[in-house]
C-alpha atoms as a PDB file:
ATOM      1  CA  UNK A   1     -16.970  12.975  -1.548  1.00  0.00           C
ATOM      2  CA  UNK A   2     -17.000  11.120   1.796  1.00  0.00           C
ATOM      3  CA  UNK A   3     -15.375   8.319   2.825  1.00  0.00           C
ATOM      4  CA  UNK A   4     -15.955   5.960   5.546  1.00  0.00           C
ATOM      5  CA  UNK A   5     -14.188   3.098   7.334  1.00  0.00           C
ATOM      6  CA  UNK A   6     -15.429  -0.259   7.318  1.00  0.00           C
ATOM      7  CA  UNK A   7     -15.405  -2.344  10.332  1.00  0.00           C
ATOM      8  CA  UNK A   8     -11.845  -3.781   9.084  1.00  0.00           C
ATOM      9  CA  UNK A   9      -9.413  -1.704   7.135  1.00  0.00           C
ATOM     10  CA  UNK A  10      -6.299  -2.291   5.360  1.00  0.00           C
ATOM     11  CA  UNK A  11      -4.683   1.348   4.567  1.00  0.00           C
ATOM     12  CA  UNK A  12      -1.876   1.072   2.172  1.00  0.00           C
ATOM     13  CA  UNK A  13       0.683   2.916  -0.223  1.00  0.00           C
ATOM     14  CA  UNK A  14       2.471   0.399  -3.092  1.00  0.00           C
ATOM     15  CA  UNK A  15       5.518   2.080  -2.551  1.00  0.00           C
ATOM     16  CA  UNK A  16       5.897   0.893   1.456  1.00  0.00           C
ATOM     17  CA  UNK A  17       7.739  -2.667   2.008  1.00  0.00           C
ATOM     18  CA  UNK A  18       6.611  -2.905   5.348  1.00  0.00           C
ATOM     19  CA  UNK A  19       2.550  -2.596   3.383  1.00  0.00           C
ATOM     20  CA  UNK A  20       3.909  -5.315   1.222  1.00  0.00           C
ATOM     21  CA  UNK A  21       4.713  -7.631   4.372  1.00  0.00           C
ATOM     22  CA  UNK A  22       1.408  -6.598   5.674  1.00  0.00           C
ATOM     23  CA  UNK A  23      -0.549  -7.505   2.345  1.00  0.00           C
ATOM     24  CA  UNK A  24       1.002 -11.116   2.313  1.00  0.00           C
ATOM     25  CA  UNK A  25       0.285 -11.858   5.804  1.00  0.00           C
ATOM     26  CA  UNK A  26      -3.754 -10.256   5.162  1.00  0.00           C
ATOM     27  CA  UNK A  27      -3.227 -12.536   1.998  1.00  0.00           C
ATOM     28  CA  UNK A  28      -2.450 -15.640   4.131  1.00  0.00           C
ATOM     29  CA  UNK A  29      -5.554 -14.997   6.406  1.00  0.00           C
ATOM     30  CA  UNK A  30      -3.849 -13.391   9.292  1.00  0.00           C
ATOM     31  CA  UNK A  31      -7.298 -11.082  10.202  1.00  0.00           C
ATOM     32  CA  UNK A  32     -10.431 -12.388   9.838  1.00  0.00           C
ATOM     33  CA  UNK A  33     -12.646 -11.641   6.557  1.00  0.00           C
ATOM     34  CA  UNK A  34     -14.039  -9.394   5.266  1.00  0.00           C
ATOM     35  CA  UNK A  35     -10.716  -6.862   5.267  1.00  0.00           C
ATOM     36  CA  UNK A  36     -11.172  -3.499   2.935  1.00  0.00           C
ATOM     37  CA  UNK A  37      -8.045  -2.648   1.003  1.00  0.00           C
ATOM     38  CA  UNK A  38      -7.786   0.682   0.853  1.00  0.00           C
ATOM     39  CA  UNK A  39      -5.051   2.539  -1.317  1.00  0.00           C
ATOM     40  CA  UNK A  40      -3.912   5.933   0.109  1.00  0.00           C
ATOM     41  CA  UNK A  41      -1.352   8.468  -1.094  1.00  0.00           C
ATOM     42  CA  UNK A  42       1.411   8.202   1.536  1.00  0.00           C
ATOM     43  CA  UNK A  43       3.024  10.728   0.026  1.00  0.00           C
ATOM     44  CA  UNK A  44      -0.209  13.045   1.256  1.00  0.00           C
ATOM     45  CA  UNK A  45      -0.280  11.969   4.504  1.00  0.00           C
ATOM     46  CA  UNK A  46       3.071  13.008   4.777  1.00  0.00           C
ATOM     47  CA  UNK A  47       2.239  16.721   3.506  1.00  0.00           C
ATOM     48  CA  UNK A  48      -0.772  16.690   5.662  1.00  0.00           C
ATOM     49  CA  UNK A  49       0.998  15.973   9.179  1.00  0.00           C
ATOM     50  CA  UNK A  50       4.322  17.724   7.737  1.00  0.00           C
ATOM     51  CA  UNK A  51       6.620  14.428   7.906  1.00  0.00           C
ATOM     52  CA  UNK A  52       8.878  12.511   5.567  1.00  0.00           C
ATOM     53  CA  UNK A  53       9.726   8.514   5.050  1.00  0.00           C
ATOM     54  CA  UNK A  54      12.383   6.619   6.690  1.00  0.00           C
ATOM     55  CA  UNK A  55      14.098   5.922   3.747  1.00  0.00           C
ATOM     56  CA  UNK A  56      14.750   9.568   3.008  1.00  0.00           C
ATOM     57  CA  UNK A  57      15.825  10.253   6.430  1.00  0.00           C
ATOM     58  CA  UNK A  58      19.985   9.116   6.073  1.00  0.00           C
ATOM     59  CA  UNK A  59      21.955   6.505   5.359  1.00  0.00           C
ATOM     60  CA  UNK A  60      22.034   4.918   8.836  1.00  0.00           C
ATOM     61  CA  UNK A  61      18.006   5.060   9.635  1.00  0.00           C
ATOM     62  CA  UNK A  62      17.492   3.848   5.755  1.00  0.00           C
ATOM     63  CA  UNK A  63      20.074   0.693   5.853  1.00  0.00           C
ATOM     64  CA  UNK A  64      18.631  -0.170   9.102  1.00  0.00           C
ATOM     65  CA  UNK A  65      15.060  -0.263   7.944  1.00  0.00           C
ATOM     66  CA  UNK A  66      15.593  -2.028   4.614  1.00  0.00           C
ATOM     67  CA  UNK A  67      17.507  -4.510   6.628  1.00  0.00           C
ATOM     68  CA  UNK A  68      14.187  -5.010   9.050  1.00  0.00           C
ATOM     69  CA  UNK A  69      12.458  -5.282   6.291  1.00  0.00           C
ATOM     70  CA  UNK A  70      14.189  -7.910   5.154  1.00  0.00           C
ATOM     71  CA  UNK A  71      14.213  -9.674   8.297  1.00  0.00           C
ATOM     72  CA  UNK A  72      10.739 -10.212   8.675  1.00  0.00           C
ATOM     73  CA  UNK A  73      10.281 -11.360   4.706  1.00  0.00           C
ATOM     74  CA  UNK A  74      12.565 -14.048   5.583  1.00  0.00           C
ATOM     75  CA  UNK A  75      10.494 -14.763   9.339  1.00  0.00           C
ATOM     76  CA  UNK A  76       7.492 -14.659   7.428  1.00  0.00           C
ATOM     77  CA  UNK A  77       8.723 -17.015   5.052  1.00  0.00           C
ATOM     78  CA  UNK A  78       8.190 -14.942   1.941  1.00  0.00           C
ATOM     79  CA  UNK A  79      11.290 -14.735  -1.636  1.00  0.00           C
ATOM     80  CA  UNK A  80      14.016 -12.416  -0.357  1.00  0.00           C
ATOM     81  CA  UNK A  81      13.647  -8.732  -1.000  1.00  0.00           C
ATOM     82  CA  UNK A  82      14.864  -7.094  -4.747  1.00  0.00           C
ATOM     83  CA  UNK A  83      14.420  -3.575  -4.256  1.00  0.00           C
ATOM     84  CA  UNK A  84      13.383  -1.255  -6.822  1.00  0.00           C
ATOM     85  CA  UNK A  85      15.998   0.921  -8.025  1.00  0.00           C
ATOM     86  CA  UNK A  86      15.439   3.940  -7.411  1.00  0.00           C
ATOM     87  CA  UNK A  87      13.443   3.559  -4.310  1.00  0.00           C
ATOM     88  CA  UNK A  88      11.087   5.108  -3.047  1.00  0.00           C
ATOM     89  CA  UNK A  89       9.766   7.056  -5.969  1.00  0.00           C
ATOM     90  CA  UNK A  90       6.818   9.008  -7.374  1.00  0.00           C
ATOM     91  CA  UNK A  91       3.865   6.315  -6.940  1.00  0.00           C
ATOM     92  CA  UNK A  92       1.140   8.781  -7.658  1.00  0.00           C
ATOM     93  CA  UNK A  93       0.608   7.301 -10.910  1.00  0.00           C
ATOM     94  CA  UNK A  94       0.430   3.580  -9.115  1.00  0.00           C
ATOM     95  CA  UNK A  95      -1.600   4.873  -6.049  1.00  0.00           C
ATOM     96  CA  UNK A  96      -4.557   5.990  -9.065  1.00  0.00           C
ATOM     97  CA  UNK A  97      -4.437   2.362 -10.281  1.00  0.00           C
ATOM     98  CA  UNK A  98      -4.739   0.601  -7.025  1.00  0.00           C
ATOM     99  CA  UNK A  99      -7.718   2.873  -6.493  1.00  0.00           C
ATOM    100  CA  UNK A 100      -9.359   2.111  -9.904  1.00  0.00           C
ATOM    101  CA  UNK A 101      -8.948  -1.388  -9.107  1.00  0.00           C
ATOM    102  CA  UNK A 102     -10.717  -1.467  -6.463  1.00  0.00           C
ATOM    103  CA  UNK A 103     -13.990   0.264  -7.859  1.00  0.00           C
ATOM    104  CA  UNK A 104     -13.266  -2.398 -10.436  1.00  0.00           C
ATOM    105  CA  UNK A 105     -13.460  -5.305  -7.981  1.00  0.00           C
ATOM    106  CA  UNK A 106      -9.685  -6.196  -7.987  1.00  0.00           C
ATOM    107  CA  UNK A 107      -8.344  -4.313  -5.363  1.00  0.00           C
ATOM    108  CA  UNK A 108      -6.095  -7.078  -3.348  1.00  0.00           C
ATOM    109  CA  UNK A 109      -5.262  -8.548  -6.653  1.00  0.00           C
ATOM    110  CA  UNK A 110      -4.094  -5.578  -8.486  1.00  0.00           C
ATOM    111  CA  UNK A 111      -2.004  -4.302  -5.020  1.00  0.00           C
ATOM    112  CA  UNK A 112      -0.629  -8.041  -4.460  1.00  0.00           C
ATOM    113  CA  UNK A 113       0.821  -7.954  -7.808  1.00  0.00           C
ATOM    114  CA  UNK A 114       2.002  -4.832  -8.067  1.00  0.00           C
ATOM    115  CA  UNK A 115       3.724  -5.524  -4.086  1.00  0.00           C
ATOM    116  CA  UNK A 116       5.277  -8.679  -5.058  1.00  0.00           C
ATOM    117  CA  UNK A 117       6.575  -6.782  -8.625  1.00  0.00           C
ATOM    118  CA  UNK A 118       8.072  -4.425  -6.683  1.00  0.00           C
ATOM    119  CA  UNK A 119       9.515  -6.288  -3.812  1.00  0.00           C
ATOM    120  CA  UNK A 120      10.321  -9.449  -5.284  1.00  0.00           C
ATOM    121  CA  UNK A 121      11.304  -8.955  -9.023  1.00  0.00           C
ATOM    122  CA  UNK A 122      12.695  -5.163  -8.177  1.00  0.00           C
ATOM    123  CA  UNK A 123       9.936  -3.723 -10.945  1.00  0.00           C
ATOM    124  CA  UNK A 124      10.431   0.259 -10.250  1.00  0.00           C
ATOM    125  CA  UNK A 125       6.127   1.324 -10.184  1.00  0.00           C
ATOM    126  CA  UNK A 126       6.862   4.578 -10.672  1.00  0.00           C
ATOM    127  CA  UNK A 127       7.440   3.732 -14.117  1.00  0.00           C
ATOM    128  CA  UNK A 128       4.065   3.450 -15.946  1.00  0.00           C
ATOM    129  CA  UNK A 129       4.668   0.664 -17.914  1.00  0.00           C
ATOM    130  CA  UNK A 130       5.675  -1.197 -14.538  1.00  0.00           C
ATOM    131  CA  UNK A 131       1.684  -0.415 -12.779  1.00  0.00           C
ATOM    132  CA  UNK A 132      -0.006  -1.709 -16.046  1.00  0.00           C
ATOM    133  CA  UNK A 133       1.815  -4.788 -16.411  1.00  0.00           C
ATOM    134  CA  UNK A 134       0.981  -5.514 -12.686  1.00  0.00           C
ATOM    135  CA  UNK A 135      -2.660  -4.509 -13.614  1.00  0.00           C
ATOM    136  CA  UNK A 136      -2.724  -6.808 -16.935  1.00  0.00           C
ATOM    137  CA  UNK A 137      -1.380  -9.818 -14.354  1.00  0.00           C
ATOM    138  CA  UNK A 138      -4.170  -8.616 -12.266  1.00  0.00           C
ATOM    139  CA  UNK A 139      -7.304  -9.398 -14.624  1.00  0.00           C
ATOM    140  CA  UNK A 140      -7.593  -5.741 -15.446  1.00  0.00           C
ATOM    141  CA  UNK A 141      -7.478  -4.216 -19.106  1.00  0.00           C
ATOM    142  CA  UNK A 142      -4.076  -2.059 -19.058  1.00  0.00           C
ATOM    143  CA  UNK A 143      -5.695   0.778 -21.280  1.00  0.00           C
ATOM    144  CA  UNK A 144      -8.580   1.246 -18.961  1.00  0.00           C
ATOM    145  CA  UNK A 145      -6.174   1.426 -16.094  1.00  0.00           C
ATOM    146  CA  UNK A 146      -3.946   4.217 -17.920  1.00  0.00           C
ATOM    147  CA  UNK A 147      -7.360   6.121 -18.960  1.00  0.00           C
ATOM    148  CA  UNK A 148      -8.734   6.007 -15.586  1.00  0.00           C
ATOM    149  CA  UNK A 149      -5.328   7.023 -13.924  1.00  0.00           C
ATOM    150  CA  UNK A 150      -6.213  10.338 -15.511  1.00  0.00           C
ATOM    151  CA  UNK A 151      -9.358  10.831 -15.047  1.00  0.00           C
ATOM    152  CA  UNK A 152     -10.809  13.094 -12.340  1.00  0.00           C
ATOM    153  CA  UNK A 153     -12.614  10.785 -10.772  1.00  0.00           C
ATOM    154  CA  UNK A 154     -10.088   8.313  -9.758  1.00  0.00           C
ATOM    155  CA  UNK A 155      -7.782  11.798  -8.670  1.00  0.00           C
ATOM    156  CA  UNK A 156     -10.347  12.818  -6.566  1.00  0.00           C
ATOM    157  CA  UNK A 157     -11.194   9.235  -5.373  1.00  0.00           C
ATOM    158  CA  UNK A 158      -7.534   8.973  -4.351  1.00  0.00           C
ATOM    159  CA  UNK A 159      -7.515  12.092  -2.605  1.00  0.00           C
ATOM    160  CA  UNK A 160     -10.375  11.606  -0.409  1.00  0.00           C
ATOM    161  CA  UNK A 161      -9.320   8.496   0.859  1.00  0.00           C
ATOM    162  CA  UNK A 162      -6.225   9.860   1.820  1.00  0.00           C
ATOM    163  CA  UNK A 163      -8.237  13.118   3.278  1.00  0.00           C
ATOM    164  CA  UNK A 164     -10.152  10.833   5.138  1.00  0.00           C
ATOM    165  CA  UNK A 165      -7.589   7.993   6.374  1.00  0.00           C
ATOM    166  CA  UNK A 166      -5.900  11.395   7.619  1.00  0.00           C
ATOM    167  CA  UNK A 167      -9.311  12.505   9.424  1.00  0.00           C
ATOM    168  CA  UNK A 168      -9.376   9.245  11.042  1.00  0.00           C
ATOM    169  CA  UNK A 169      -5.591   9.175  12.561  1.00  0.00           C
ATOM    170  CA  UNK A 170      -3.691   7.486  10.294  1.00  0.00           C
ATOM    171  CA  UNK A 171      -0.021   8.904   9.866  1.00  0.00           C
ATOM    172  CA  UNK A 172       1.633   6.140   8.299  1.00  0.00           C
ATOM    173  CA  UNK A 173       1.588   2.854   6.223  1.00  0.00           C
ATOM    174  CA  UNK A 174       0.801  -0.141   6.666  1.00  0.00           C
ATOM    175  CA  UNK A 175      -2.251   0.900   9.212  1.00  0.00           C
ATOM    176  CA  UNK A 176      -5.017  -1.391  10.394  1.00  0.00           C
ATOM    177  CA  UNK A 177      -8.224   0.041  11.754  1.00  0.00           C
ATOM    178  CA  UNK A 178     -10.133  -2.805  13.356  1.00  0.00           C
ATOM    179  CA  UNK A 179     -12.591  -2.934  16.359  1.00  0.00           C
ATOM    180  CA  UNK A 180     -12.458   1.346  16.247  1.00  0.00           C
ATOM    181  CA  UNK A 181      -8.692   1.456  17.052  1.00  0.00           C
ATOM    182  CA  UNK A 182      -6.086   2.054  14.302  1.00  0.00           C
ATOM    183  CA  UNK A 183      -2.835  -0.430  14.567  1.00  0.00           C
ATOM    184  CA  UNK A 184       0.262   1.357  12.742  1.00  0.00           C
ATOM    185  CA  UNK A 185       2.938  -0.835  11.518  1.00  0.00           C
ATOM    186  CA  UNK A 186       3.440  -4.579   9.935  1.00  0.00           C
ATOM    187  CA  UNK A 187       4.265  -5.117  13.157  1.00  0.00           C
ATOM    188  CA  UNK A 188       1.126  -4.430  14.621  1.00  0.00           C
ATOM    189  CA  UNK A 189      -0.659  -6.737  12.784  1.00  0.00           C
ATOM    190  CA  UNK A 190      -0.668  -9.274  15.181  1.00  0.00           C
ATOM    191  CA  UNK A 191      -2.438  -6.531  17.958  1.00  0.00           C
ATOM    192  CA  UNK A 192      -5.184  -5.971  15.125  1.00  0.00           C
ATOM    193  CA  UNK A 193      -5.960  -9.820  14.935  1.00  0.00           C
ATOM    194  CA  UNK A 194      -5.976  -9.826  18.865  1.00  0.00           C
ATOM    195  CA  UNK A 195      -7.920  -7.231  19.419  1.00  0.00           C
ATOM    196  CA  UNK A 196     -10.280  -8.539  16.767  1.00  0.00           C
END
């Protein structure tokens, strides 16, 4: 299965804050439209280029980039953070969802709920229950999430997008690719909109 970038592409993983400050800012308009959404496994790219998350990396690098985090949701004038607890966790389950929903037409909508869930109200999405409450909210029939969350189809969906957001460059969530350049980081968002 191949997978191609569109001219404008949102790469994401639901278990990344710094995705979740990206998604509201893509939510408020901040690059122009049309913008693909398009769920990766995180977790992959991480076994693919041999790397690990911040938050796993100490205390020290881990307080400092939940406090960032929080930082810019307050800039950005978004609810203060609730973290999940624990987090980060096992979003494999979450990442199948946010791919069935988009093949389902509800892409943003299923990831912006399932973001805000997580980073607002604290909801842990590595508990099932958690990802098909977010998809009910979302317009989408919970029991065709679960089904298609174990399907091969969606598994190998999932893991050729990653495969091929890999391919590409990308290392990391959030990631932007616009105008043929990839833009790493919440922070870059504003290079991605420039450049655009």
């Amino acid at each position: 299965m191949t997978v191609t970038a569109t001219p404008t592409t949102f790469y994401f993983d639901l278990g990344s804050p710094f995705a979740y400050l990206t998604a509201e800012r893509l939510h408020r308009g901040a690059l122009p439209e049309p913008v693909a959404w398009q769920p990766i496994s995180l977790g992959g790219i991480f076994k693919l280029n041999g790397r690990s998350s911040w938050a796993l990396s100490g205390a020290d690098p881990r307080r400092q980039g939940m406090a960032e985090v929080e930082r810019r949701a307050l800039e950005y004038g978004l609810p203060p953070l609730r973290w999940p607890e624990p987090w980060p966790g096992n979003y494999l389950m979450a990442m199948r969802a946010a791919t069935f929903a988009l093949r389902a037409g509800r892409g943003p909508e299923f990831t912006l709920r399932a973001l805000r869930n997580a980073f607002q109200q604290g909801a842990d999405l590595s508990i099932p229950e958690q990802v098909l409450r977010a998809a009910g909210e979302a317009g989408l029939n919970p029991q065709e999430v679960q089904e298609a969350t174990q399907s091969d189809e969606i598994k190998l969906a999932l893991r050729a997008a990653t495969d091929a957001a890999h391919d590409l460059g990308v290392f990391g969530v959030p990631t932007i690719y616009a105008a043929e350049e990839l833009f790493w980081g919440d922070d870059r968002l504003g290079d991605a909109a420039a450049r655009l």
